[in-house]
Protein backbone atom coordinates (compact mmCIF):
# COMPACT_ATOMS: atom_id res chain seq x y z
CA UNK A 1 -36.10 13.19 33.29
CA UNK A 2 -38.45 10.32 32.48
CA UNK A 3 -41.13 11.84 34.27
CA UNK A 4 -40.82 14.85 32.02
CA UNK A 5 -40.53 13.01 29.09
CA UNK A 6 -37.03 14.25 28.41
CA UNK A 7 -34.15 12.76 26.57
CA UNK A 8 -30.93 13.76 26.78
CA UNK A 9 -31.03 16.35 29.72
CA UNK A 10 -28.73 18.20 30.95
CA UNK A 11 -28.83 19.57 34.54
CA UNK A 12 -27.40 23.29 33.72
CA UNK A 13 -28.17 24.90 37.31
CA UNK A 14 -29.01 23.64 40.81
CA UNK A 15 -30.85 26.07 42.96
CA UNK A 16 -30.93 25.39 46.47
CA UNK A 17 -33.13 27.44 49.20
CA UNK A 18 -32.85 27.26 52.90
CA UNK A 19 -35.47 29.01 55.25
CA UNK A 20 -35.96 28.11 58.89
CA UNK A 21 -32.24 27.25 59.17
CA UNK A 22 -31.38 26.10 62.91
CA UNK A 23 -27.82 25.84 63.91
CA UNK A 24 -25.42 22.73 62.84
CA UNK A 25 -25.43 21.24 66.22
CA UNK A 26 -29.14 20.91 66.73
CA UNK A 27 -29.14 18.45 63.69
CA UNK A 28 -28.82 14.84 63.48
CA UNK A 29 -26.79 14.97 60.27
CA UNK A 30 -26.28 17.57 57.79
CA UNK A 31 -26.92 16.86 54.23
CA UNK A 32 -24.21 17.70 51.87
CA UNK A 33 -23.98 16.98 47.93
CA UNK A 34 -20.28 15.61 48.06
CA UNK A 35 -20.20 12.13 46.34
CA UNK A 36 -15.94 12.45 46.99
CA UNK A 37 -16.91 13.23 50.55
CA UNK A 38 -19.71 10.40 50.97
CA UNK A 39 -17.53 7.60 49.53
CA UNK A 40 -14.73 8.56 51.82
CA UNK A 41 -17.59 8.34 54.71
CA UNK A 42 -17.83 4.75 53.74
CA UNK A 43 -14.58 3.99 53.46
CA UNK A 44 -13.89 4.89 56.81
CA UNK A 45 -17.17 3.06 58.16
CA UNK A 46 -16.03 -0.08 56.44
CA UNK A 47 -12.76 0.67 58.05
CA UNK A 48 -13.45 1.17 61.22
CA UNK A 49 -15.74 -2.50 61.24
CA UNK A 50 -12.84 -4.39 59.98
CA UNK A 51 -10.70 -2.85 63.14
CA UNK A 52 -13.80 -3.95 65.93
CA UNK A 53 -13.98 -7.31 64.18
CA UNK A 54 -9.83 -7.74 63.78
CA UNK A 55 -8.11 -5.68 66.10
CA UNK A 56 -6.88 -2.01 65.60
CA UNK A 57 -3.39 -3.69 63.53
CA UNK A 58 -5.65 -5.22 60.87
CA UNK A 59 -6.21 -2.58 58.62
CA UNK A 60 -4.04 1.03 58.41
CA UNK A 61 -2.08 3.47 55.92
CA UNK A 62 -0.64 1.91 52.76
CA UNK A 63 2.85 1.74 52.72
CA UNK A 64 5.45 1.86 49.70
CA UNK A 65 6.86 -0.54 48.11
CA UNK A 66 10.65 0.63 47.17
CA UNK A 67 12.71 -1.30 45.23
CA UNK A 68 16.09 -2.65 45.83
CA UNK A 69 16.01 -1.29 49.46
């Protein structure tokens, strides 16, 4: 946007074309435009570190908290 001198811009449309496609497995990593999806990626990374540094009990599932039980 700066680039173009533009203020205020608005992305309205995203056009994306693929030619010389090969198939999924002959890539090293397909390239996706999921934010959700890549910060769930790095959740798990980070998770997975914490387990190889602390042992597979040191991080898991939340559990809940009920009251009175």
């Amino acid at each position: 946007m700066d680039a173009a001198g533009l203020q205020r811009g608005r992305l309205t449309g995203l056009v994306l074309r693929g030619e010389d496609l090969v198939d999924a497995g002959q890539v090293a990593e397909q390239i996706r435009l999921d934010g959700a999806r890549k910060s769930r990626l790095v959740a798990e990374q980070a998770a997975d570190r914490i387990r190889a540094k602390f042992g597979d009990r040191a991080i898991g599932p939340a559990d809940v908290f009920r009251r009175g039980s």
